[in-house]
Protein backbone atom coordinates (compact mmCIF):
# COMPACT_ATOMS: atom_id res chain seq x y z
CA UNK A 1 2.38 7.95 -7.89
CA UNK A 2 -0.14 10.18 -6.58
CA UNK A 3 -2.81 9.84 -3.58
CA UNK A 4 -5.63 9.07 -6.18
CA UNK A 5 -4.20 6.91 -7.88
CA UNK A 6 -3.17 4.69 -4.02
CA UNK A 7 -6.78 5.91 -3.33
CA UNK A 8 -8.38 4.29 -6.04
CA UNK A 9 -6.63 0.90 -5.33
CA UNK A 10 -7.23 0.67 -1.70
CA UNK A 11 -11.37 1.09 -2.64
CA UNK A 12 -10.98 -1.01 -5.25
CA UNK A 13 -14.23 -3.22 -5.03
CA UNK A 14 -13.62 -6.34 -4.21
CA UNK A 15 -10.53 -4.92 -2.38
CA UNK A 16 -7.46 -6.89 -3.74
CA UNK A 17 -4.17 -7.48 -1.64
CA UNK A 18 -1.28 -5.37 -3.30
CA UNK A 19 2.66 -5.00 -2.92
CA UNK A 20 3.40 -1.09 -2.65
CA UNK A 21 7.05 -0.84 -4.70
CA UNK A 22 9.27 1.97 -3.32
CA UNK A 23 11.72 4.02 -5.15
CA UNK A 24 14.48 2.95 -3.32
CA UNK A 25 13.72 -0.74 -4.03
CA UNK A 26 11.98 -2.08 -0.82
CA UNK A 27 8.05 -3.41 -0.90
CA UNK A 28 5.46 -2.89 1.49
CA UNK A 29 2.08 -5.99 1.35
CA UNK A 30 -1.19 -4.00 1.74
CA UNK A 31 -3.29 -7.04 2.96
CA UNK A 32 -6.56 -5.11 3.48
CA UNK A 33 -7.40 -1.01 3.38
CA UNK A 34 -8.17 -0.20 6.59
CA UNK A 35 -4.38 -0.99 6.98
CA UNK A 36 -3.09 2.40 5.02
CA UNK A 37 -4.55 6.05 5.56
CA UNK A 38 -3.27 8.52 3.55
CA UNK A 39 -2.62 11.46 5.86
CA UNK A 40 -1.00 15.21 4.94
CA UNK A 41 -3.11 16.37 2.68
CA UNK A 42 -2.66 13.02 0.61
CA UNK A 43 1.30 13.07 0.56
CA UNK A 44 1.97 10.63 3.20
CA UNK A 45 0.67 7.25 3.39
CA UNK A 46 0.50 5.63 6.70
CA UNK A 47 0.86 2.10 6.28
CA UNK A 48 0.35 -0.49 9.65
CA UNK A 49 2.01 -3.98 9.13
CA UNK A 50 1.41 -7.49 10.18
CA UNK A 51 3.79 -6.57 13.43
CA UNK A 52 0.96 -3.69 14.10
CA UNK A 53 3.67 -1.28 13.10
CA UNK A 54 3.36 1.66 11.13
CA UNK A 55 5.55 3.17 8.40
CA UNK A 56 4.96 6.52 6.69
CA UNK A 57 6.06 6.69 3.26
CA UNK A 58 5.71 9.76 0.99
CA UNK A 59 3.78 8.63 -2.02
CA UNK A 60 5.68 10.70 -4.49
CA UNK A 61 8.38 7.43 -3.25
CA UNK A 62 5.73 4.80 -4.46
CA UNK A 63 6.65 3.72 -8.25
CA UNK A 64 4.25 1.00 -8.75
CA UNK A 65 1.39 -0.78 -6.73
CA UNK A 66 1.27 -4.32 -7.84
CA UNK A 67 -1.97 -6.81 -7.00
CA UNK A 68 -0.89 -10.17 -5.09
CA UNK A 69 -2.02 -13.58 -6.49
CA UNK A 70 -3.56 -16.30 -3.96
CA UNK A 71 -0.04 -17.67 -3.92
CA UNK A 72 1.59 -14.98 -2.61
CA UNK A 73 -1.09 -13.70 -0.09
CA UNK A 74 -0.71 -17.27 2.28
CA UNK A 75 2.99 -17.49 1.68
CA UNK A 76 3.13 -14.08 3.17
């Protein structure tokens, strides 16, 4: 994945939640884009959870960015 394309999803307009899928098979919930800032030229994305913790993850890592239906946004 590259910065643009996370870039292009997170001002997205109307914003839409989205699951961030990770090479090594974990998934990080982007509930709203103030939440991630890309930082490192555009190679890391800083991502702050529901917990108000962050997690870097290096977006070459990011194979897909998947938008959350209704469902899925209350249940988590």
């Amino acid at each position: 994945m590259t910065a643009a394309q996370v870039l292009r999803t997170l001002k997205a307009i109307p914003f839409e939640p989205f699951e961030m899928h990770l090479v090594d098979g974990r998934s990080i919930v982007v509930r709203h884009p103030e939440l991630v800032n890309l930082i490192a030229g555009g190679r890391l994305a800083k991502v702050t959870n529901r917990d108000r913790l962050d997690e870097v993850v290096d977006v070459l890592m990011i194979v897909s960015l998947r938008p959350l239906t209704k469902l899925e946004i209350r249940r988590r």
